[in-house]
N, C-alpha and C. Protein backbone atom coordinates (compact mmCIF):
# COMPACT_ATOMS: atom_id res chain seq x y z
N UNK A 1 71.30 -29.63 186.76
CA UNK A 1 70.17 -30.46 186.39
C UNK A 1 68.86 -29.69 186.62
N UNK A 2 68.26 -29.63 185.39
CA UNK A 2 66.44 -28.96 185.66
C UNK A 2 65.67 -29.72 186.70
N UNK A 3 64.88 -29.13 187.29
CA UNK A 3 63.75 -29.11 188.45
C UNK A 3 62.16 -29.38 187.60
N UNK A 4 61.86 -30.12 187.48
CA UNK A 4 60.48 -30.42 187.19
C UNK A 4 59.83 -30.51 188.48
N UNK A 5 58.43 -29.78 188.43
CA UNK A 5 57.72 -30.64 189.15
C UNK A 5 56.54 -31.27 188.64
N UNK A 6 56.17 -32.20 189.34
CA UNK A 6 55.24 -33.54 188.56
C UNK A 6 53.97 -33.05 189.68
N UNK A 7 53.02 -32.72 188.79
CA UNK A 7 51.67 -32.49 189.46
C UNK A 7 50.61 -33.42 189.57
N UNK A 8 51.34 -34.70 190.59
CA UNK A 8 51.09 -35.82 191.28
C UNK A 8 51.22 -36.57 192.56
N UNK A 9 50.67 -36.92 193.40
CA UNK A 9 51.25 -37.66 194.53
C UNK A 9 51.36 -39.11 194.16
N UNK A 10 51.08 -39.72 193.09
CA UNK A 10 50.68 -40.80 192.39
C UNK A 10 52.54 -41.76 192.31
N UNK A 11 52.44 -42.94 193.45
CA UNK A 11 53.94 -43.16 193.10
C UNK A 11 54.35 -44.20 192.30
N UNK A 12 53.27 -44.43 191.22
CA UNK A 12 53.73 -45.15 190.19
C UNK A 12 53.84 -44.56 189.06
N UNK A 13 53.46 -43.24 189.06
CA UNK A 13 53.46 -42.18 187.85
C UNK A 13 54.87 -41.80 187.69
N UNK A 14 55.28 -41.72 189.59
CA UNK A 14 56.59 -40.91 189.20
C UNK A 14 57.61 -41.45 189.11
N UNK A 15 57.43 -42.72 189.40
CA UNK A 15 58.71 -43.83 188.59
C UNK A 15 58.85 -43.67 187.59
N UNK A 16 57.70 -43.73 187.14
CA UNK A 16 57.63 -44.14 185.47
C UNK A 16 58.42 -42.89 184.84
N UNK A 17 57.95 -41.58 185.49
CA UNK A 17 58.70 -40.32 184.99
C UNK A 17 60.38 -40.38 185.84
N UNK A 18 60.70 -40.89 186.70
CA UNK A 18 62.17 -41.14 187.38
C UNK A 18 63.07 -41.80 186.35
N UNK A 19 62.59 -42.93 185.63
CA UNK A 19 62.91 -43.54 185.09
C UNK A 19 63.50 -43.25 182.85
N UNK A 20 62.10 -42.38 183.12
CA UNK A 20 62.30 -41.87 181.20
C UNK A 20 63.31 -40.84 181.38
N UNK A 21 62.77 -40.04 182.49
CA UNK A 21 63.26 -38.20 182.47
C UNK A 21 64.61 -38.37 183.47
N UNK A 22 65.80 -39.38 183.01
CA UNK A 22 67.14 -39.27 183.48
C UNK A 22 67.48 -37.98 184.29
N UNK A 23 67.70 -37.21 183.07
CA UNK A 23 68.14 -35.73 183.08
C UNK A 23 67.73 -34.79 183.69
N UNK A 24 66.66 -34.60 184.54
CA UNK A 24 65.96 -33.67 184.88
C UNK A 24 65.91 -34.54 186.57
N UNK A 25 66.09 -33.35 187.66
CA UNK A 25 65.20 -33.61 189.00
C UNK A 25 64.12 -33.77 188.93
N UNK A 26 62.65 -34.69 188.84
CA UNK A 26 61.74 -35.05 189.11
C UNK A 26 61.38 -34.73 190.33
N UNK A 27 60.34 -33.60 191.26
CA UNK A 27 59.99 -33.78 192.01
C UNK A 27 58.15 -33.62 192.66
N UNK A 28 57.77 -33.56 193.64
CA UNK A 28 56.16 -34.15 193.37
C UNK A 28 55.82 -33.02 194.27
N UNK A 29 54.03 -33.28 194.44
CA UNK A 29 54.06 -32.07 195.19
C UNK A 29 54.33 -32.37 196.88
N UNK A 30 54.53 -33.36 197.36
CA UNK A 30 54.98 -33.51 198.90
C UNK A 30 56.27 -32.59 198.72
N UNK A 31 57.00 -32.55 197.78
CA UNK A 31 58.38 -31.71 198.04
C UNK A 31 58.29 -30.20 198.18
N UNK A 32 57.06 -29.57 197.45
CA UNK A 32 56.88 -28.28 197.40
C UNK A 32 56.03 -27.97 198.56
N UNK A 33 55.78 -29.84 199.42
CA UNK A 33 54.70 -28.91 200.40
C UNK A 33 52.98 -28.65 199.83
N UNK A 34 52.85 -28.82 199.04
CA UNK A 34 51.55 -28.86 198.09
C UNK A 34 50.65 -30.32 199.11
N UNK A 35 49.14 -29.85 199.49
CA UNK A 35 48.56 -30.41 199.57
C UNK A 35 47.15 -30.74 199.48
N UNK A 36 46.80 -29.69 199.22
CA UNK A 36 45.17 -29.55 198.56
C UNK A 36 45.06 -30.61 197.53
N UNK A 37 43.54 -30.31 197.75
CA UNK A 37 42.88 -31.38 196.56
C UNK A 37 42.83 -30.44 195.25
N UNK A 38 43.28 -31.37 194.15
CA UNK A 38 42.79 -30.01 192.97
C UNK A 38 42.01 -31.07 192.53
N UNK A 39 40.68 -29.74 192.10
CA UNK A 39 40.04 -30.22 191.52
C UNK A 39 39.78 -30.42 190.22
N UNK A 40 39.49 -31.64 189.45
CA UNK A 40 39.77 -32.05 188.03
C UNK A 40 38.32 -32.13 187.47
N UNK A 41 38.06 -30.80 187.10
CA UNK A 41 36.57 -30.89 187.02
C UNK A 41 36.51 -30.31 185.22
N UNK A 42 37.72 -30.59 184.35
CA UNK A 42 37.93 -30.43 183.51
C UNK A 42 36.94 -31.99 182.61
N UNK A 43 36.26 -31.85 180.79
CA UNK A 43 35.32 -32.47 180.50
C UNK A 43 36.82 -33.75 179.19
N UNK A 44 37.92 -33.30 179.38
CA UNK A 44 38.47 -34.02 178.37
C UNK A 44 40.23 -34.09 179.35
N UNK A 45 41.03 -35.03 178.90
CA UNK A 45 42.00 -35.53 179.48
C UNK A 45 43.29 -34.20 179.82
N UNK A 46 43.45 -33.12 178.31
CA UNK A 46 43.59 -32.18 178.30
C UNK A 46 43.45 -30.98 179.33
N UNK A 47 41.90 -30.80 179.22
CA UNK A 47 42.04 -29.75 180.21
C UNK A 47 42.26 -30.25 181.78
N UNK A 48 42.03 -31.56 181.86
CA UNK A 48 42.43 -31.84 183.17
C UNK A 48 43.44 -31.59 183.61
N UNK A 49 44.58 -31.75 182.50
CA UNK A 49 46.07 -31.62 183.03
C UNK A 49 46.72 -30.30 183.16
N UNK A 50 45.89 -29.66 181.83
CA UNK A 50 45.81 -28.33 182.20
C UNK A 50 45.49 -28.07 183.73
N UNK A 51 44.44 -27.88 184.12
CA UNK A 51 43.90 -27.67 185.52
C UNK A 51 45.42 -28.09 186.37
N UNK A 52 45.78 -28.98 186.10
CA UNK A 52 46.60 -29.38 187.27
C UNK A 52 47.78 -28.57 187.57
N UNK A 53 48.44 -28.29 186.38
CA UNK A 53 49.67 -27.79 185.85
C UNK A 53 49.50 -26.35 186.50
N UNK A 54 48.64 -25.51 185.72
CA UNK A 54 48.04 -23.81 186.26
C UNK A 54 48.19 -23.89 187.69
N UNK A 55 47.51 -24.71 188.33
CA UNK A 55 47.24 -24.88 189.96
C UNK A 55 48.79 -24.69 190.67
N UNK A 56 49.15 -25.67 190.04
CA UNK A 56 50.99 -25.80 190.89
C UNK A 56 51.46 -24.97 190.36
N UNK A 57 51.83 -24.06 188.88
CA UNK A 57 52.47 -23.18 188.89
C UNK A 57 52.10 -22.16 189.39
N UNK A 58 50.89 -21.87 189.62
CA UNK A 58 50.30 -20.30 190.15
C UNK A 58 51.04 -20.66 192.17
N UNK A 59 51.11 -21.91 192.32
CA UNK A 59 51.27 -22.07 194.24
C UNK A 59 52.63 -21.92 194.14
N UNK A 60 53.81 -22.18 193.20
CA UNK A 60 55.24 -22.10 192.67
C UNK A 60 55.42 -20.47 193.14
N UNK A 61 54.87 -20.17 191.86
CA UNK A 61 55.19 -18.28 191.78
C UNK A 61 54.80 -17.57 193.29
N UNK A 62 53.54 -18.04 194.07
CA UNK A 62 53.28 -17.49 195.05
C UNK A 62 54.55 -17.74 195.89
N UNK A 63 55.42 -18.73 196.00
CA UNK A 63 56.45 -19.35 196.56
C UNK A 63 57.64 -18.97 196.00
N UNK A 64 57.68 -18.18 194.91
CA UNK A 64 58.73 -17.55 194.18
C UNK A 64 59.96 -18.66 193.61
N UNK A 65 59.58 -19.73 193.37
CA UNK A 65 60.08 -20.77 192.93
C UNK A 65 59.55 -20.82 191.37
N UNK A 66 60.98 -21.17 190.43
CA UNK A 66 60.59 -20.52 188.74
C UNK A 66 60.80 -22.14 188.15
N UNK A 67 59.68 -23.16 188.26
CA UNK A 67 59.85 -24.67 188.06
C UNK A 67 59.11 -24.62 186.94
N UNK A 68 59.62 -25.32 185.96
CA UNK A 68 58.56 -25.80 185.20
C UNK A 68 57.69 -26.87 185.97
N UNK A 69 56.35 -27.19 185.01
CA UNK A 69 55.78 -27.85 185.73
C UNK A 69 55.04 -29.08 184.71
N UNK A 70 54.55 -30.24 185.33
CA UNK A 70 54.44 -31.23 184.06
C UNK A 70 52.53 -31.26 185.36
N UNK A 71 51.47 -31.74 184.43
CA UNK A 71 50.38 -31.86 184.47
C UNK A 71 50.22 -32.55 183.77
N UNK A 72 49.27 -33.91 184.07
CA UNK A 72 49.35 -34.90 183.23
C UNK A 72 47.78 -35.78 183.76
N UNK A 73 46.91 -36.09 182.57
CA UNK A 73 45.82 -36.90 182.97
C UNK A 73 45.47 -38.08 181.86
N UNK A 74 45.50 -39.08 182.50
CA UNK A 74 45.13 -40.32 181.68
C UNK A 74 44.04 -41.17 182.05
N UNK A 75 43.65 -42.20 181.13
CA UNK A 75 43.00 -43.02 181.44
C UNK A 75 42.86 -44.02 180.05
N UNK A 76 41.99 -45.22 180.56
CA UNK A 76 42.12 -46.13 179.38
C UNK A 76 40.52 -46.04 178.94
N UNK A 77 40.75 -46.28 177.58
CA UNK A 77 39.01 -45.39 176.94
C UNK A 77 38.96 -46.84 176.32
N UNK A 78 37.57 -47.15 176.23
CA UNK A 78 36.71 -48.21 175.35
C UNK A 78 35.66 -48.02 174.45
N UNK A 79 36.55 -48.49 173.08
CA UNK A 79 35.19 -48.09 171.86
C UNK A 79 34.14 -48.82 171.95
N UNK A 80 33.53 -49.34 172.70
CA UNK A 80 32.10 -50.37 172.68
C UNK A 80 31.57 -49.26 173.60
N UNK A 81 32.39 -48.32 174.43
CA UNK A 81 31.41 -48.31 175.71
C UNK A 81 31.97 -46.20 175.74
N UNK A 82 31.87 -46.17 174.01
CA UNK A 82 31.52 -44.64 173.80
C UNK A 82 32.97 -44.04 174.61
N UNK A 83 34.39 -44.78 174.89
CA UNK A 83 35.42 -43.81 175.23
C UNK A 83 36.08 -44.04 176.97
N UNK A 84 34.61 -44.33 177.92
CA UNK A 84 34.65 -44.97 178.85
C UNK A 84 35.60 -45.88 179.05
N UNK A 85 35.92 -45.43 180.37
CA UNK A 85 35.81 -45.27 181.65
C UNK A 85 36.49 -43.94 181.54
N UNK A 86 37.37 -43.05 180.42
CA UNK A 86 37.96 -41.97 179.88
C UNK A 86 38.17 -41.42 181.22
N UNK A 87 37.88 -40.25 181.05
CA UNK A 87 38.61 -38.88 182.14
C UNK A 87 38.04 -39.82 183.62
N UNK A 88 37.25 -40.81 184.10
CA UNK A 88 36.60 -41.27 185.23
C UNK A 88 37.58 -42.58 185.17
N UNK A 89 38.53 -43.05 184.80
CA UNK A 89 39.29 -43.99 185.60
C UNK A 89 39.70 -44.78 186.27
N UNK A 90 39.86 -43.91 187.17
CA UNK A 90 40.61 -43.76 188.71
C UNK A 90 39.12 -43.96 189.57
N UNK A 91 37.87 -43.62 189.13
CA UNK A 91 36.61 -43.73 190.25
C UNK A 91 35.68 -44.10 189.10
N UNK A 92 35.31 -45.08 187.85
CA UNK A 92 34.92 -45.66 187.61
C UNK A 92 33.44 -46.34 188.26
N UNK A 93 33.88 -46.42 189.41
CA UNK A 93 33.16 -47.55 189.95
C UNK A 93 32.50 -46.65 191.07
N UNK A 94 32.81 -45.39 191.32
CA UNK A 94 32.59 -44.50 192.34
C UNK A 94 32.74 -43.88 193.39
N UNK A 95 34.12 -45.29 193.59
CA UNK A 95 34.83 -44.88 194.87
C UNK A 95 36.60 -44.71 193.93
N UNK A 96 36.98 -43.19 194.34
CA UNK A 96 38.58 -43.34 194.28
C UNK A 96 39.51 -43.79 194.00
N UNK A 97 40.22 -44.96 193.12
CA UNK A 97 41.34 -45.73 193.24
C UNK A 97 41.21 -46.52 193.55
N UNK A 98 39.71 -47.25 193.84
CA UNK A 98 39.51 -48.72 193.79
C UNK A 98 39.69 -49.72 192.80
N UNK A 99 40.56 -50.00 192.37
CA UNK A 99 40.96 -50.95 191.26
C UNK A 99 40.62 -51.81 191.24
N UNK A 100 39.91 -52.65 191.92
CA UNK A 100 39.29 -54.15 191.64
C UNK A 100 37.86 -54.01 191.50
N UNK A 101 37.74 -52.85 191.90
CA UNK A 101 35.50 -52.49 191.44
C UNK A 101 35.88 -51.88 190.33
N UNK A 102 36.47 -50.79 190.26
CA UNK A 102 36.66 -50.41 188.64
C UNK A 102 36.95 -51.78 187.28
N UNK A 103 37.42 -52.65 187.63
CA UNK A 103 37.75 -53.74 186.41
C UNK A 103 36.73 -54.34 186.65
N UNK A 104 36.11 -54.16 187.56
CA UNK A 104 34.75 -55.23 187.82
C UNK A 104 33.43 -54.61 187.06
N UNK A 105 33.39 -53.28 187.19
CA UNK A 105 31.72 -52.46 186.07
C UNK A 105 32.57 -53.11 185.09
N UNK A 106 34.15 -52.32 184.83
CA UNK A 106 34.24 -52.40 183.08
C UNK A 106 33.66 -53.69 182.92
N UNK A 107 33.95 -54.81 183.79
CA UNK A 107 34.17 -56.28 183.05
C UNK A 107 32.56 -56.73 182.22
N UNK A 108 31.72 -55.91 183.86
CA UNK A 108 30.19 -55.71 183.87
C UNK A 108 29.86 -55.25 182.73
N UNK A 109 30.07 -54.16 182.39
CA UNK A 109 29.97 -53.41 180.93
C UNK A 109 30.28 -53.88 179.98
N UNK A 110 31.14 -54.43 179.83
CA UNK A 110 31.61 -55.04 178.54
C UNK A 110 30.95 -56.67 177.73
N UNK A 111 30.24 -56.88 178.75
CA UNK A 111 29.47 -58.53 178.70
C UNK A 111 28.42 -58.40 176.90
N UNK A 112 29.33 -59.32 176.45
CA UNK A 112 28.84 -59.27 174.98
C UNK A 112 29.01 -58.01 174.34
N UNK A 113 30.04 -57.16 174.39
CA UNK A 113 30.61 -56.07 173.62
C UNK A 113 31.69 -55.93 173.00
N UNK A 114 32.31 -55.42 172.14
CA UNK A 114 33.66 -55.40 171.53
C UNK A 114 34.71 -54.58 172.68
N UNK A 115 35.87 -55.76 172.82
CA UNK A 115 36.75 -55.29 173.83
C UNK A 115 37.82 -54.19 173.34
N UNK A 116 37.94 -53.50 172.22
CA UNK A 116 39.04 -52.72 171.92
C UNK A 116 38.85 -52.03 173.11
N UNK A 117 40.33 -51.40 172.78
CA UNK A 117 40.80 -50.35 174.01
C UNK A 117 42.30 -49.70 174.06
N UNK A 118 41.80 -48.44 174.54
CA UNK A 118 43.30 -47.65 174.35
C UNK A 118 43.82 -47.23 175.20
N UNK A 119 44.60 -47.08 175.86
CA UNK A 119 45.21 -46.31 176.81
C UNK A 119 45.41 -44.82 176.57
N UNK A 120 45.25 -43.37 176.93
CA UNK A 120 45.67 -42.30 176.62
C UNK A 120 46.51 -41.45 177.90
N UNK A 121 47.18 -40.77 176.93
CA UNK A 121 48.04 -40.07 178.37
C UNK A 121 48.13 -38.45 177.60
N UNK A 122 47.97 -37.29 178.52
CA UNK A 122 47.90 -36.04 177.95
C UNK A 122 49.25 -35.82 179.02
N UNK A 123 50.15 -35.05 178.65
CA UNK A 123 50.59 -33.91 179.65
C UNK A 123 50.76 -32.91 179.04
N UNK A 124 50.41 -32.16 179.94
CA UNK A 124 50.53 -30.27 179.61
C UNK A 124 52.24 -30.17 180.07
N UNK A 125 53.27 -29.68 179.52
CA UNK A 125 54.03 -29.09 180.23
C UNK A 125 54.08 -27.55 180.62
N UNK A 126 54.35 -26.95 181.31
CA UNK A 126 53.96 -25.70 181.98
C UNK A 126 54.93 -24.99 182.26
N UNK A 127 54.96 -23.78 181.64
CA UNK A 127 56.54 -22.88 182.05
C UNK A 127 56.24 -22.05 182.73
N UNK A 128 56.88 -21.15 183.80
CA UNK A 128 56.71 -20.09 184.31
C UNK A 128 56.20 -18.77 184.17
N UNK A 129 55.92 -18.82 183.15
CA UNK A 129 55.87 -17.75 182.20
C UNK A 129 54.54 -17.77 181.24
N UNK A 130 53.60 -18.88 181.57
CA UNK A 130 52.24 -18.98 181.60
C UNK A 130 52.15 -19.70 180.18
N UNK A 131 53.30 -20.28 179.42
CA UNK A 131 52.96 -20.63 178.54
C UNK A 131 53.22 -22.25 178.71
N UNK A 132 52.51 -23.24 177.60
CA UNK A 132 52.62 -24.17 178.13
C UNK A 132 52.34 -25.29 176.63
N UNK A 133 52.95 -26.23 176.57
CA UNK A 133 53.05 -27.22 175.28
C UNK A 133 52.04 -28.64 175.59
N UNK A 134 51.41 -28.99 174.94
CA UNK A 134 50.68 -30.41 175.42
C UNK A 134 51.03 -31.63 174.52
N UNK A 135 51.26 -32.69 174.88
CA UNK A 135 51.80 -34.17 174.49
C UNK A 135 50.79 -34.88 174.59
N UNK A 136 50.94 -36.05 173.77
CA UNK A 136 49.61 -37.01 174.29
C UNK A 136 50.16 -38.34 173.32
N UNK A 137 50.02 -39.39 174.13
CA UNK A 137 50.76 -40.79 174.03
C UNK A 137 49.29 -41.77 173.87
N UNK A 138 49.51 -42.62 172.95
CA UNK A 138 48.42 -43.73 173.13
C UNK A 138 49.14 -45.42 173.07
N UNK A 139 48.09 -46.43 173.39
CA UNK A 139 48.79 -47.27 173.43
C UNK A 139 47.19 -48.21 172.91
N UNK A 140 47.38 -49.27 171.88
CA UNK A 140 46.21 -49.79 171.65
C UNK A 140 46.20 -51.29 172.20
N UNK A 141 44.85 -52.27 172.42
CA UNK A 141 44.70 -53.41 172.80
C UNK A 141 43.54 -53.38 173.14
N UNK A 142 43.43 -54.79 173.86
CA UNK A 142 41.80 -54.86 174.20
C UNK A 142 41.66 -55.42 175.44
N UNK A 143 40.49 -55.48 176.01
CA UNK A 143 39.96 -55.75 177.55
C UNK A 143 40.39 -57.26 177.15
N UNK A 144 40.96 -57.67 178.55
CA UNK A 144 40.76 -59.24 178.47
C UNK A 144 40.02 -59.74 179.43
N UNK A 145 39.56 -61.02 179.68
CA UNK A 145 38.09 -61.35 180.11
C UNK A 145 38.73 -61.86 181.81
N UNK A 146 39.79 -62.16 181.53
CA UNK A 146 40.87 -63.15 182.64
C UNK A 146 41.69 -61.64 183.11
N UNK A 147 41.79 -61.66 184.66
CA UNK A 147 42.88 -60.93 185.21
C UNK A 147 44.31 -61.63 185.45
N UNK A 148 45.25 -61.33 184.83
CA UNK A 148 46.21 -62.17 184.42
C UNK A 148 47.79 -60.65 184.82
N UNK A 149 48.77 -61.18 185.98
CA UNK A 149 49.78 -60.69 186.18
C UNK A 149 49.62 -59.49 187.26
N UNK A 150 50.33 -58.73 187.57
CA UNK A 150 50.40 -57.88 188.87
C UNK A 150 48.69 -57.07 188.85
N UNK A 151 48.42 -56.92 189.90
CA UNK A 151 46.77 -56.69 189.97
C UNK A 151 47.00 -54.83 190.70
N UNK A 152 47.96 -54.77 191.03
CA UNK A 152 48.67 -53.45 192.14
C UNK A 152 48.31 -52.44 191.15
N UNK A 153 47.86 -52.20 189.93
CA UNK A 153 48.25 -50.84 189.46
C UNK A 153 47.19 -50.98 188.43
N UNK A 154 45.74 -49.74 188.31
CA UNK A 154 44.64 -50.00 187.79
C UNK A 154 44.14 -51.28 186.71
N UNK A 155 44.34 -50.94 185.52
CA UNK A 155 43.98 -51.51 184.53
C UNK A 155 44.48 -52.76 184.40
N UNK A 156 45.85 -52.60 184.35
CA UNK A 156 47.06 -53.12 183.53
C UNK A 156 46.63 -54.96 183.48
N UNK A 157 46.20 -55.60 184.43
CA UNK A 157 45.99 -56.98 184.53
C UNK A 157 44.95 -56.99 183.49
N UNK A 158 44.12 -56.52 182.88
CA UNK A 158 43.18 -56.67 182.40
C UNK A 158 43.36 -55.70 180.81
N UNK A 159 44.17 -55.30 180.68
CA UNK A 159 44.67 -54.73 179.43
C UNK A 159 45.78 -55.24 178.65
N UNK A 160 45.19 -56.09 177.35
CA UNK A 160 46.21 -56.61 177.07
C UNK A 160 46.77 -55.60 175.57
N UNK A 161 47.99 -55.33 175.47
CA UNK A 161 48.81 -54.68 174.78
C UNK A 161 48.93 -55.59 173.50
N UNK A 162 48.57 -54.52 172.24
CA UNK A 162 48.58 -55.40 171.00
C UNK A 162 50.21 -55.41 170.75
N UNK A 163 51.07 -54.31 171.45
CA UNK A 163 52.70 -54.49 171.05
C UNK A 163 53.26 -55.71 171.78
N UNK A 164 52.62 -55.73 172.88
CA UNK A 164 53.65 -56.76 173.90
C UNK A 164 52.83 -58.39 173.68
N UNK A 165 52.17 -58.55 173.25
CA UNK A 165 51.22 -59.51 173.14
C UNK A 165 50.96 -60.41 174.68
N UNK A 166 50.30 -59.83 175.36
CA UNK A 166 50.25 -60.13 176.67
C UNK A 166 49.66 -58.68 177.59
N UNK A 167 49.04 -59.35 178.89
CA UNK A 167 48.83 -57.79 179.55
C UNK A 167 49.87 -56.82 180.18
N UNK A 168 49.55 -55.67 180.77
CA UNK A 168 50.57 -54.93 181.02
C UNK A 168 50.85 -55.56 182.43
N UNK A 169 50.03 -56.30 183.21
CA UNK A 169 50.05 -56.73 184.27
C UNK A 169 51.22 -57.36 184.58
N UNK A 170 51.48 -58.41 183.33
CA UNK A 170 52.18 -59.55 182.84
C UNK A 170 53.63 -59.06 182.83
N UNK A 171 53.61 -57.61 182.13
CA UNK A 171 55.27 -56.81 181.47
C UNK A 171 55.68 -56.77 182.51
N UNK A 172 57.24 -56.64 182.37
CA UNK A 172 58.28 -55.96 183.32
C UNK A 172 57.78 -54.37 183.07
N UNK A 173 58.67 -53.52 183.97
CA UNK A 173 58.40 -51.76 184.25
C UNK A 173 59.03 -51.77 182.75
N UNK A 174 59.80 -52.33 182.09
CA UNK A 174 60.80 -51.49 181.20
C UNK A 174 59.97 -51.93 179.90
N UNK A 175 59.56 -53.13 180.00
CA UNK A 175 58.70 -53.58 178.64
C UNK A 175 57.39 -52.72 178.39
N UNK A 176 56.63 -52.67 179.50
CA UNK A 176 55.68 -51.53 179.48
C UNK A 176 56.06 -50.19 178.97
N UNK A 177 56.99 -49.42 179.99
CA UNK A 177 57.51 -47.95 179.74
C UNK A 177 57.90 -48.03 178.19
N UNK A 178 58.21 -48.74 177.34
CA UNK A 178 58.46 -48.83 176.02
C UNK A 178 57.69 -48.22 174.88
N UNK A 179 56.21 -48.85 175.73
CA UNK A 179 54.89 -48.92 174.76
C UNK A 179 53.87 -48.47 175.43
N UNK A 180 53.64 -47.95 176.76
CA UNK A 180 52.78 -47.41 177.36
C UNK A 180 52.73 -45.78 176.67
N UNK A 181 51.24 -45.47 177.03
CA UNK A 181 50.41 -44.18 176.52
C UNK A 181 51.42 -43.14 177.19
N UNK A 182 52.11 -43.55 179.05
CA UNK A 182 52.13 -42.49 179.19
C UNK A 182 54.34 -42.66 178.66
N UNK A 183 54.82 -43.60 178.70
CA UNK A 183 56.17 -43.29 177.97
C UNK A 183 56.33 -42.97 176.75
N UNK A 184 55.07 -43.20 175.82
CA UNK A 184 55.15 -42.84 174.73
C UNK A 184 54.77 -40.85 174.57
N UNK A 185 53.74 -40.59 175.10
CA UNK A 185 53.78 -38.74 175.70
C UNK A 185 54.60 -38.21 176.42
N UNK A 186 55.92 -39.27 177.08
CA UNK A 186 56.81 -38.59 178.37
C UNK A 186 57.92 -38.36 176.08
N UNK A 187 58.36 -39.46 175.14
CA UNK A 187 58.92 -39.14 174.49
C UNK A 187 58.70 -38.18 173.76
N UNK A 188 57.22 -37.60 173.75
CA UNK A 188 56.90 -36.74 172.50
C UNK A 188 57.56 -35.75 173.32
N UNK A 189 57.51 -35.70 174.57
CA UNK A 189 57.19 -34.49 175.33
C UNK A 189 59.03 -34.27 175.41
N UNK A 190 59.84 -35.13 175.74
CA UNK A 190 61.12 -34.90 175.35
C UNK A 190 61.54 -34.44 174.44
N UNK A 191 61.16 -34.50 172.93
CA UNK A 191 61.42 -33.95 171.55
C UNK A 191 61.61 -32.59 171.78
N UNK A 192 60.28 -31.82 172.83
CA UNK A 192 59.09 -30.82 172.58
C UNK A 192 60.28 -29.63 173.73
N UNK A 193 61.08 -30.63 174.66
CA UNK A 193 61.17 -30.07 175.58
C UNK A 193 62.73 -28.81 175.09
């Protein structure tokens, strides 16, 4: 069985990848020992993941370990509000992974604006050998005004899915992973692999 590693500490990312990527060992960077901050100072979702991917394979090779490597950056973008909250996400609001101030500007922001909205997911996959393929998954819907279903995991209560007709908050893991940005880039990225 192949060795991925997932250039994340994020443990709802790596379900989601436990779950698509059967076939393959999935592992993160607590397993390699990886603990620095990388910095994602990349201007589009792309080079972010790029950034991430380069980082862990260059700390791999120093470690003489020959892993591929998956790098991956998402976020959910809004056409009223120019693409936003895009590559800023996760700190939206200014602090880190605060998920209930982040839905709170968007909600702020969005007051009398058109709610479309997309979900995007990039991953770079990354070979040893410095070369590397990029995927990218979308998922469309719109802001909803009501936080409605599991609140634990950024957006999702507040993003309702034009496939599932309901928020992602609302889905089971498997109804989501179906139609989400990032299962839909984990399949391209299977084709690719």
């Amino acid at each position: 069985m192949k060795t991925i590693v997932l250039a994340s500490s994020n443990k709802h990312k790596l379900k989601e990848y436990k779950e698509i990527l059967k076939d393959y060992n999935i592992i993160t960077l607590k397993d390699i020992d990886y603990s620095n901050e990388i910095e994602e100072d990349g201007k589009t979702f792309e080079e972010n993941a790029l950034i991430k991917a380069k980082t862990i394979s260059k700390y791999l090779k120093e470690k003489n370990l020959d892993y591929i490597v998956i790098g991956e950056d998402s976020g959910l973008c809004v056409d009223s509000l120019n693409g936003e909250p895009g590559i800023y996400s996760a700190r939206y609001s200014g602090v880190h992974g605060d998920n209930q101030a982040n839905r709170d500007k968007l909600q702020k922001e969005l007051q009398n604006k058109d709610r479309s909205a997309y979900f995007m997911c990039t991953i770079v996959v990354y070979y040893p050998n410095d070369e590397y393929k990029t995927f990218i998954g979308k998922t469309y819907g719109r802001i909803n005004e009501e936080e409605l279903g599991d609140k634990d995991f950024g957006y999702d209560c507040i993003f309702y899915s034009n496939d599932l007709n309901k928020t992602f908050g609302e889905a089971s893991e498997e109804e989501k992973n179906k139609v989400s940005h990032r299962g839909r880039a984990i399949k391209e990225m299977l084709k690719g692999l």
